[in-house]
PDB file of N, CA and C in Angstrom:
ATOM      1  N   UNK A   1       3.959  18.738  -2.945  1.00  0.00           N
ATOM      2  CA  UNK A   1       4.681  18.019  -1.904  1.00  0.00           C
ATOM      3  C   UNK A   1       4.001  16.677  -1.680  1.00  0.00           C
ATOM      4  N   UNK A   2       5.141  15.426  -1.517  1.00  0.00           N
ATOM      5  CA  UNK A   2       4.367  14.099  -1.450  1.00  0.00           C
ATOM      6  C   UNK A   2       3.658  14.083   0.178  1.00  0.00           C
ATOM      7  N   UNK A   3       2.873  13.537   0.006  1.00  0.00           N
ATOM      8  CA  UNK A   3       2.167  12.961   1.061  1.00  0.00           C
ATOM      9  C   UNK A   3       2.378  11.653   1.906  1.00  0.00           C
ATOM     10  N   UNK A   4       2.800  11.147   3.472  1.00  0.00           N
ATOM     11  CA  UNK A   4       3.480   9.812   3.419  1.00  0.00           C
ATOM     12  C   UNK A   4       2.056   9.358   4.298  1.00  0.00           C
ATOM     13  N   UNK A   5       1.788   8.018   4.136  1.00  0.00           N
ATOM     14  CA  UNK A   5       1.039   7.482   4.141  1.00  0.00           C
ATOM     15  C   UNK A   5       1.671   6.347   5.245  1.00  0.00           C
ATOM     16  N   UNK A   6       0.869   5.816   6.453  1.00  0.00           N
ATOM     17  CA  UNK A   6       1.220   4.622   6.935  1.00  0.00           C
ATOM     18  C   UNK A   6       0.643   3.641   5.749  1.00  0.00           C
ATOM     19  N   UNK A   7       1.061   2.222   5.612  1.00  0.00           N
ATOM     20  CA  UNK A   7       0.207   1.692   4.856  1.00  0.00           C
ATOM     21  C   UNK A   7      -1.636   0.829   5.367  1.00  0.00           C
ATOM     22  N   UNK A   8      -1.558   0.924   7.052  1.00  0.00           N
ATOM     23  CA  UNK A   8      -3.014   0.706   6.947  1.00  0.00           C
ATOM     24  C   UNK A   8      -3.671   2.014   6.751  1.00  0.00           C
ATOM     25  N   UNK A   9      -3.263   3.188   7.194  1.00  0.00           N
ATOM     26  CA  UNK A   9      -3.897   3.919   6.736  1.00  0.00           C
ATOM     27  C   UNK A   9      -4.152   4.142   5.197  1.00  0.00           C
ATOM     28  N   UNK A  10      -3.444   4.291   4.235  1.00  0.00           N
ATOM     29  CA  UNK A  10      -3.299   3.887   2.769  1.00  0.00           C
ATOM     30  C   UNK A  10      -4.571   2.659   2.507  1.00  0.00           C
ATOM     31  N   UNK A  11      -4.640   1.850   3.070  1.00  0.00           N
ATOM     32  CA  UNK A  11      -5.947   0.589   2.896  1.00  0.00           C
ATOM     33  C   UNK A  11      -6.651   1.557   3.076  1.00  0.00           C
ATOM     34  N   UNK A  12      -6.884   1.608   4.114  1.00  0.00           N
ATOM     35  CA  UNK A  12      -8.103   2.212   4.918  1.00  0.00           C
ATOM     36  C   UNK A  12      -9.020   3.805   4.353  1.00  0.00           C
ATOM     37  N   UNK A  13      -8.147   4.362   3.577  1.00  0.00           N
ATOM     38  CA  UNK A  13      -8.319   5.640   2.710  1.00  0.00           C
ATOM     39  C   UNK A  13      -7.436   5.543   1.461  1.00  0.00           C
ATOM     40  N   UNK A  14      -8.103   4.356   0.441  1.00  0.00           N
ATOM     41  CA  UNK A  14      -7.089   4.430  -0.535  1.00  0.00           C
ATOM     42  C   UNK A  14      -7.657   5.282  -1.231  1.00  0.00           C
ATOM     43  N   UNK A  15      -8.889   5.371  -1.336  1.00  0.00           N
ATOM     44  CA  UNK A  15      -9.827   6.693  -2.953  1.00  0.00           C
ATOM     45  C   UNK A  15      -8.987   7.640  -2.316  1.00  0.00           C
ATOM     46  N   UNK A  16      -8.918   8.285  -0.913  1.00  0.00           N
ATOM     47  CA  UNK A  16      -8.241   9.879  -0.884  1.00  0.00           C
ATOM     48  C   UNK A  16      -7.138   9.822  -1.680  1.00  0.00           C
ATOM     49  N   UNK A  17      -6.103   9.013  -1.010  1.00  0.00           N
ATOM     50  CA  UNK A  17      -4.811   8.513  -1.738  1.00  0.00           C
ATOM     51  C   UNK A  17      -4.632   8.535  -3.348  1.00  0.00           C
ATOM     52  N   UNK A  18      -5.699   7.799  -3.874  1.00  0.00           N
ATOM     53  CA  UNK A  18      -5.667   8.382  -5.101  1.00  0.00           C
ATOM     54  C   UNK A  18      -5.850   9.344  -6.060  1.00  0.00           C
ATOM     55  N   UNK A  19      -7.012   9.987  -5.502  1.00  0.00           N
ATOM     56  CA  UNK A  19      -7.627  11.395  -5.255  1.00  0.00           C
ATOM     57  C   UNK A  19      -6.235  12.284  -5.411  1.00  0.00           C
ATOM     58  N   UNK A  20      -5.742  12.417  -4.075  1.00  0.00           N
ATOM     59  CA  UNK A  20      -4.339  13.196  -4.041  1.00  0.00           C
ATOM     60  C   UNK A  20      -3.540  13.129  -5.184  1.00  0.00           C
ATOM     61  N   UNK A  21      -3.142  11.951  -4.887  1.00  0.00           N
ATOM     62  CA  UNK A  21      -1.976  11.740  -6.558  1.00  0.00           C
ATOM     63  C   UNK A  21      -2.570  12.077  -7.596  1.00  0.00           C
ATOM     64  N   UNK A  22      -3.576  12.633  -7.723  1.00  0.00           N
ATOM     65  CA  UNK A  22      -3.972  13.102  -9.297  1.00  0.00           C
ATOM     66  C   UNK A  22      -4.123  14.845  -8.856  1.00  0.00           C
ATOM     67  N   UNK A  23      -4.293  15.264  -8.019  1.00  0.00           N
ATOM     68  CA  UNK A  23      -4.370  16.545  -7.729  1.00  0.00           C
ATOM     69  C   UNK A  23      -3.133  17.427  -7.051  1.00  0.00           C
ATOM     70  N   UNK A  24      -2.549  16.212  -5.671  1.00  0.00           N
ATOM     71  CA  UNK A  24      -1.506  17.084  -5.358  1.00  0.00           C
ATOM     72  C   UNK A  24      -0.393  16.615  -5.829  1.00  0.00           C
ATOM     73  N   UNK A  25       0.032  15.479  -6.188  1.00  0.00           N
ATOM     74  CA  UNK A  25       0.949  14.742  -6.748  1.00  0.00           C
ATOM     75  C   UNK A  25       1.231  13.276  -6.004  1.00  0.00           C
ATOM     76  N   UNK A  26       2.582  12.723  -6.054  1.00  0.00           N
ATOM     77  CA  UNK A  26       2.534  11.561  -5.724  1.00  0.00           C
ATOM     78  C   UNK A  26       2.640  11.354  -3.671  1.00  0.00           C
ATOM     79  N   UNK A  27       1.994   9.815  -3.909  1.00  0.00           N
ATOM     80  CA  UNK A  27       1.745   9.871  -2.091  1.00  0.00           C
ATOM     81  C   UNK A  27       2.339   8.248  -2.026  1.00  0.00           C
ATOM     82  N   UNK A  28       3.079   8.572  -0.691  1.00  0.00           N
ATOM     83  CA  UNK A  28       4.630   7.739  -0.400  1.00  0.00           C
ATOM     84  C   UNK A  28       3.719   7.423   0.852  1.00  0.00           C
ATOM     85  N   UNK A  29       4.048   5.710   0.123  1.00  0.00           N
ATOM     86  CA  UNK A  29       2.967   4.942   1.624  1.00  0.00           C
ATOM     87  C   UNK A  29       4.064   3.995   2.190  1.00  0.00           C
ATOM     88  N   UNK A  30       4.203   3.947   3.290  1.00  0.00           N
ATOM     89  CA  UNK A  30       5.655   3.471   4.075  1.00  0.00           C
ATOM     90  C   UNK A  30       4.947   2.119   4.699  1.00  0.00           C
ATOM     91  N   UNK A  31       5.587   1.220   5.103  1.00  0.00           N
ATOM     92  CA  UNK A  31       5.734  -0.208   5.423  1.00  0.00           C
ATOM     93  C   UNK A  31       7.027  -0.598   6.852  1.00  0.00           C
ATOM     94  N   UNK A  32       5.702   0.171   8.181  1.00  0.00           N
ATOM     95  CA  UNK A  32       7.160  -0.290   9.297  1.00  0.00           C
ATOM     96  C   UNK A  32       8.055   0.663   9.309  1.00  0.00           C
ATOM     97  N   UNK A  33       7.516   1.748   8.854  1.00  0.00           N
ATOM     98  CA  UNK A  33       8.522   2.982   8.683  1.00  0.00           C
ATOM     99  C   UNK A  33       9.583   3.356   7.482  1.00  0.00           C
ATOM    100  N   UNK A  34       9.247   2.093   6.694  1.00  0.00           N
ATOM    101  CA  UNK A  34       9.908   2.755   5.223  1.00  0.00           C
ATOM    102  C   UNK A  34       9.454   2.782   4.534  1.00  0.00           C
ATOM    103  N   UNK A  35       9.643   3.795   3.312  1.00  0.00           N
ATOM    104  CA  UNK A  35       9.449   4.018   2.370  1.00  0.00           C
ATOM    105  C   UNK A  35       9.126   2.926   1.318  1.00  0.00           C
ATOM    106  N   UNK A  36       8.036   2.637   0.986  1.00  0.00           N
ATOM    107  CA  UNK A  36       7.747   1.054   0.119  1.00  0.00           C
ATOM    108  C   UNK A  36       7.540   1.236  -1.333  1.00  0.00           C
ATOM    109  N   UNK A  37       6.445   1.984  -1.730  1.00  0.00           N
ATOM    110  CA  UNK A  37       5.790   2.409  -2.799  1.00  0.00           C
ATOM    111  C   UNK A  37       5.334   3.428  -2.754  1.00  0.00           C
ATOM    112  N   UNK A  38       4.705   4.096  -3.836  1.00  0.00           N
ATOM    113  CA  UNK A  38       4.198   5.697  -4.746  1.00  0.00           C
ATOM    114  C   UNK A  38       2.651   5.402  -4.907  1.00  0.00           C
ATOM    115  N   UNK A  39       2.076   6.098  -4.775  1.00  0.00           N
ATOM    116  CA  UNK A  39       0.799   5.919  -5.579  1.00  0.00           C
ATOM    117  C   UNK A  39       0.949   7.663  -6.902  1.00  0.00           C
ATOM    118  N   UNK A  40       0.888   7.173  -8.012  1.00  0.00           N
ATOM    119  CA  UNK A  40       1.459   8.538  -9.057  1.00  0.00           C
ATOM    120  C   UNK A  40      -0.263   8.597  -9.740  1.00  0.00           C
ATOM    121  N   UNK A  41      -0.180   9.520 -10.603  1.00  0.00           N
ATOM    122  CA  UNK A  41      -1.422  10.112 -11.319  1.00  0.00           C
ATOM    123  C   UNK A  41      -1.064   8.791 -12.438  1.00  0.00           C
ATOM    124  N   UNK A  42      -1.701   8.919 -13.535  1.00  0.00           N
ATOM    125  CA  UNK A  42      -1.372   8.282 -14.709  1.00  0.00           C
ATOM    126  C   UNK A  42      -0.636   9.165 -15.521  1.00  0.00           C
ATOM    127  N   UNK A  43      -0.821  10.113 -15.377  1.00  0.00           N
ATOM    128  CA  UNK A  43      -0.293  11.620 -16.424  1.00  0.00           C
ATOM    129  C   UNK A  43       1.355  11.399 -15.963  1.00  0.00           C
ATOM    130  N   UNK A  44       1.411  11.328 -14.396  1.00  0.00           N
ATOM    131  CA  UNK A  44       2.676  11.357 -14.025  1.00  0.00           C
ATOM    132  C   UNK A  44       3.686  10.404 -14.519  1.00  0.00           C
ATOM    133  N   UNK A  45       2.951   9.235 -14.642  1.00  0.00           N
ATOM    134  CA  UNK A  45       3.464   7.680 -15.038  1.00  0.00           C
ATOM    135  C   UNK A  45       3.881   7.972 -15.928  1.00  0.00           C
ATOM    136  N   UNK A  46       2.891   7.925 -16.579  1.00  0.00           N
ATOM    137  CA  UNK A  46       3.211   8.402 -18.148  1.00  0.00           C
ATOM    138  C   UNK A  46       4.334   9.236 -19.031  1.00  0.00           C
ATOM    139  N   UNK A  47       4.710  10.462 -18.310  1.00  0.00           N
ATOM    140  CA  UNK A  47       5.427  11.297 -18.362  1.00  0.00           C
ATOM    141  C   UNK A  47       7.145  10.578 -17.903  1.00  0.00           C
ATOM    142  N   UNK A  48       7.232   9.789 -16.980  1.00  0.00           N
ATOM    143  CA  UNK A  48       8.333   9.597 -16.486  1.00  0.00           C
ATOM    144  C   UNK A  48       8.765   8.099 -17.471  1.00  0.00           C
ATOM    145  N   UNK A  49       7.430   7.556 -17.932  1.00  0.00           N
ATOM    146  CA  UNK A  49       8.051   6.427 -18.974  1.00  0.00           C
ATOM    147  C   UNK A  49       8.706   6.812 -20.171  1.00  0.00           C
ATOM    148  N   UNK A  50       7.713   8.062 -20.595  1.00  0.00           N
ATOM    149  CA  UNK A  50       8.246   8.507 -21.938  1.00  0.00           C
ATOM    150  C   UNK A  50       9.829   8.923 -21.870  1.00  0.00           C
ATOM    151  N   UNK A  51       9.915   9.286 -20.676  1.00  0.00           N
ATOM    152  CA  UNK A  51      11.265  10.237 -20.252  1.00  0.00           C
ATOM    153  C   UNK A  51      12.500   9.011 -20.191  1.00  0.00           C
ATOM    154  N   UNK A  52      12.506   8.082 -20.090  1.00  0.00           N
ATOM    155  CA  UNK A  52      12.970   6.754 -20.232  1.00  0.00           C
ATOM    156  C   UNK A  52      13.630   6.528 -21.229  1.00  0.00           C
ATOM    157  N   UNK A  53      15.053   5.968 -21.382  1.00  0.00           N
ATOM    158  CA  UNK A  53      15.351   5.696 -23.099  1.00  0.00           C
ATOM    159  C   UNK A  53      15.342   3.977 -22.819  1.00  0.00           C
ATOM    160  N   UNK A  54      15.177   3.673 -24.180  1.00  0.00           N
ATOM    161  CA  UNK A  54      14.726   2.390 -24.122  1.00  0.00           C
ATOM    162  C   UNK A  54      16.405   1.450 -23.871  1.00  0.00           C
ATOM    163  N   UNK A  55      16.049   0.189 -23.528  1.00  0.00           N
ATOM    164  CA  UNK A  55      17.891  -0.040 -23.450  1.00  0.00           C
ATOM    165  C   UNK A  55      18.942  -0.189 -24.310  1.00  0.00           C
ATOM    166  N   UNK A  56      18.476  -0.407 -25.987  1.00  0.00           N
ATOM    167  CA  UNK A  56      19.374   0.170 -26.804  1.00  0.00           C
ATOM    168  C   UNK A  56      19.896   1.284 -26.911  1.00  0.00           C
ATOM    169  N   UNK A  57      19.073   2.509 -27.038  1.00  0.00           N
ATOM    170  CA  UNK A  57      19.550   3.458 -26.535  1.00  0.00           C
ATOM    171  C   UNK A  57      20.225   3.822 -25.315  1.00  0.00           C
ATOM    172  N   UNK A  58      19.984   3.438 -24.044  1.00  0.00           N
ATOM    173  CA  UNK A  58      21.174   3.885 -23.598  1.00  0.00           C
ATOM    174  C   UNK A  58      22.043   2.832 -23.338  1.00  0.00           C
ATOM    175  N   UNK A  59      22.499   1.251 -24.265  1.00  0.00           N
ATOM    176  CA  UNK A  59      23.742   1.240 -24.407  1.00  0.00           C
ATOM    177  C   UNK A  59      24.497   1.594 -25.386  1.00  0.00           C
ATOM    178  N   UNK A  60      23.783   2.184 -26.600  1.00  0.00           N
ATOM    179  CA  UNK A  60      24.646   3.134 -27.467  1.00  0.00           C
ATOM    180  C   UNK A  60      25.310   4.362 -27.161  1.00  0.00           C
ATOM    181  N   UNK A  61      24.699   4.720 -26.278  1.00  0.00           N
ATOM    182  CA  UNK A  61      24.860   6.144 -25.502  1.00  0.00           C
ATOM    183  C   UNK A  61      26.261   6.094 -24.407  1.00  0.00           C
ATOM    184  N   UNK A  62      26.799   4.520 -24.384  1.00  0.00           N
ATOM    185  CA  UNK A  62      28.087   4.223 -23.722  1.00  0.00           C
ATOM    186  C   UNK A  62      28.945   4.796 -24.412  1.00  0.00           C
ATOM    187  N   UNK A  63      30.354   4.747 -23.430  1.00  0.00           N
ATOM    188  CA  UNK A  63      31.566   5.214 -24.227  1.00  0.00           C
ATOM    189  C   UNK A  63      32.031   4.341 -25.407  1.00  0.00           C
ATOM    190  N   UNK A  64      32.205   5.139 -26.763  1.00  0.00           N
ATOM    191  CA  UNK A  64      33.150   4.657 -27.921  1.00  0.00           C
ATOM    192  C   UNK A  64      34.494   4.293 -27.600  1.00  0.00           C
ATOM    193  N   UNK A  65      34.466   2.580 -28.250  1.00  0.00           N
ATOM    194  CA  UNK A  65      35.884   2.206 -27.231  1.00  0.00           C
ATOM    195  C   UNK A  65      35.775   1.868 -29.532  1.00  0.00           C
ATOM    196  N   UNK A  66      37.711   2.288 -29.187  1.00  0.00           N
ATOM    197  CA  UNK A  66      38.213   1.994 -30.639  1.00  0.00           C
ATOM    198  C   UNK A  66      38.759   0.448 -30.494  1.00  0.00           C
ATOM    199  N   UNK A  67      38.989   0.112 -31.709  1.00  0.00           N
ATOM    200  CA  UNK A  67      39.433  -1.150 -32.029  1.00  0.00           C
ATOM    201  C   UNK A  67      40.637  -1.900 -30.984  1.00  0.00           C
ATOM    202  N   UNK A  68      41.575  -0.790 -30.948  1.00  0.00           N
ATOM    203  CA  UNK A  68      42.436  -1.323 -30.459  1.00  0.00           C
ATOM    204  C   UNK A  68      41.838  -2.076 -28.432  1.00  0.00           C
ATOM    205  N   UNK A  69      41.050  -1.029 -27.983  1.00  0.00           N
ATOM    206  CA  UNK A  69      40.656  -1.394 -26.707  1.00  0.00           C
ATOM    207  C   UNK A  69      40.087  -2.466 -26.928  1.00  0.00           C
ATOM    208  N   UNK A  70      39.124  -2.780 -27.801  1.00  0.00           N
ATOM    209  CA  UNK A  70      38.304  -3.706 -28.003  1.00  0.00           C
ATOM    210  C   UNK A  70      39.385  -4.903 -27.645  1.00  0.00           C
ATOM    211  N   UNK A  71      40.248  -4.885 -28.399  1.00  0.00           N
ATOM    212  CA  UNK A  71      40.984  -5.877 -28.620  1.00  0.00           C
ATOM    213  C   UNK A  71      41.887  -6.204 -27.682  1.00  0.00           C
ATOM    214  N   UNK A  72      42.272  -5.175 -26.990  1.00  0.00           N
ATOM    215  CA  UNK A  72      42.616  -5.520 -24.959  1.00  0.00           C
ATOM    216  C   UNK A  72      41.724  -6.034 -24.471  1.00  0.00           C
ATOM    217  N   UNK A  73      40.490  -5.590 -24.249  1.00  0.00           N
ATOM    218  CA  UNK A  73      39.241  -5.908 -23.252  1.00  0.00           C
ATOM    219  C   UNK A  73      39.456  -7.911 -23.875  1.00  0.00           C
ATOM    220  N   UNK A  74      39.543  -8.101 -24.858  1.00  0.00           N
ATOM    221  CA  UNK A  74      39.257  -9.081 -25.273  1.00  0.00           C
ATOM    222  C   UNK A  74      40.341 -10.323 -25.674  1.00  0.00           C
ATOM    223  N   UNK A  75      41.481  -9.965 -25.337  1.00  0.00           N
ATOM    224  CA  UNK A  75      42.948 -10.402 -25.064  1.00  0.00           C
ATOM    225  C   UNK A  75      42.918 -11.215 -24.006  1.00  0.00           C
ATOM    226  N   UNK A  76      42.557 -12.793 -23.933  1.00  0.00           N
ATOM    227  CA  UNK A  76      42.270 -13.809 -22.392  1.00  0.00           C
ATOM    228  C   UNK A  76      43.941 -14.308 -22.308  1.00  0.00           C
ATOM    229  N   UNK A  77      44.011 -14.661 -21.130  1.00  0.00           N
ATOM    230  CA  UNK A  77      45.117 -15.439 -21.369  1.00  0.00           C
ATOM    231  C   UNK A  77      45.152 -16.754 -21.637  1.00  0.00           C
ATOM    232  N   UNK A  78      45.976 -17.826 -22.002  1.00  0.00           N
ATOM    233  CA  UNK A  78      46.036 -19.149 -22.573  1.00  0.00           C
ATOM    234  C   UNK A  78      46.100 -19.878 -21.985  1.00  0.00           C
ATOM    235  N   UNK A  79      46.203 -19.362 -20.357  1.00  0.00           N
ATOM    236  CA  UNK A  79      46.472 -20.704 -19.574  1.00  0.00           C
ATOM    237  C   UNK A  79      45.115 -21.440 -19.425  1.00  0.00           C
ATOM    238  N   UNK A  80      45.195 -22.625 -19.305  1.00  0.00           N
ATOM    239  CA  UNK A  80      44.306 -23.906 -19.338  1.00  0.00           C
ATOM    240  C   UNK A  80      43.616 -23.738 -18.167  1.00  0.00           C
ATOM    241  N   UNK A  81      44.571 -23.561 -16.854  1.00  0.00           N
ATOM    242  CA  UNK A  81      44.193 -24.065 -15.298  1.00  0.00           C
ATOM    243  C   UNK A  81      45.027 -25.535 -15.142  1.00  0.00           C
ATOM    244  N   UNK A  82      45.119 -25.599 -14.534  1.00  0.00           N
ATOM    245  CA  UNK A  82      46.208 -26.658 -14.152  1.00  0.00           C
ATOM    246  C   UNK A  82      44.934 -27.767 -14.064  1.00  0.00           C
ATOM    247  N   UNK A  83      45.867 -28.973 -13.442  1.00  0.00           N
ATOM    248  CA  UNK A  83      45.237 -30.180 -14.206  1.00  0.00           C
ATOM    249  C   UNK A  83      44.714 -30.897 -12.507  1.00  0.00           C
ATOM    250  N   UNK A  84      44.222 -31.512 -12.295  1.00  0.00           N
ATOM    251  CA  UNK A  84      43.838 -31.929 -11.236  1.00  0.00           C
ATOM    252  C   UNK A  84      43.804 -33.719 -11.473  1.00  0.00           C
ATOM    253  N   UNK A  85      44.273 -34.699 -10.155  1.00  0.00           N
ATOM    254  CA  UNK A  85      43.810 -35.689 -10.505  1.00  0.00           C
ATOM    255  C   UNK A  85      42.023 -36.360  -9.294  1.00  0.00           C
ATOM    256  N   UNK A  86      42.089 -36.606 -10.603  1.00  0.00           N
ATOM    257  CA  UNK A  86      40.467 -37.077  -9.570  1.00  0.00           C
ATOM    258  C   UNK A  86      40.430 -38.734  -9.478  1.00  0.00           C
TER     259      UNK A  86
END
């Protein structure tokens, strides 16, 4: 279970803070009453980057649009815009 942290307290006891996040898990240090930042283990970090697909992958991972959509999506119309005098 995370731990929430004011953030002077978080200054003021950051080794516990870190301490924790490597033992009990991550600790949620709030700013004025919200939620700001994490302090995570490295193991944890780590784990949630790997878990990540990189952004080619997930825009390949979009929907297969066939030719013909392609070719709607990409159908502008011809008008110019009208003409203005300046």
């Amino acid at each position: 279970m995370a731990h929430t942290w004011q953030l002077q307290e978080a200054k003021a006891r950051f080794s516990e803070a870190v301490r924790l996040a490597g033992s009990e898990g991550p600790q949620v240090v709030t700013c004025r009453g919200v939620e700001t930042v994490v302090v995570l283990s490295m193991e944890e970090y780590r784990r949630l980057e790997a878990s990540r697909p990189s952004l080619i992958d997930f825009l390949m991972a979009g929907p297969k649009l066939d030719d013909e959509t392609i070719a709607l999506i990409n159908d502008r119309s011809q008008d110019t815009g009208r003409e203005i005098d300046l």
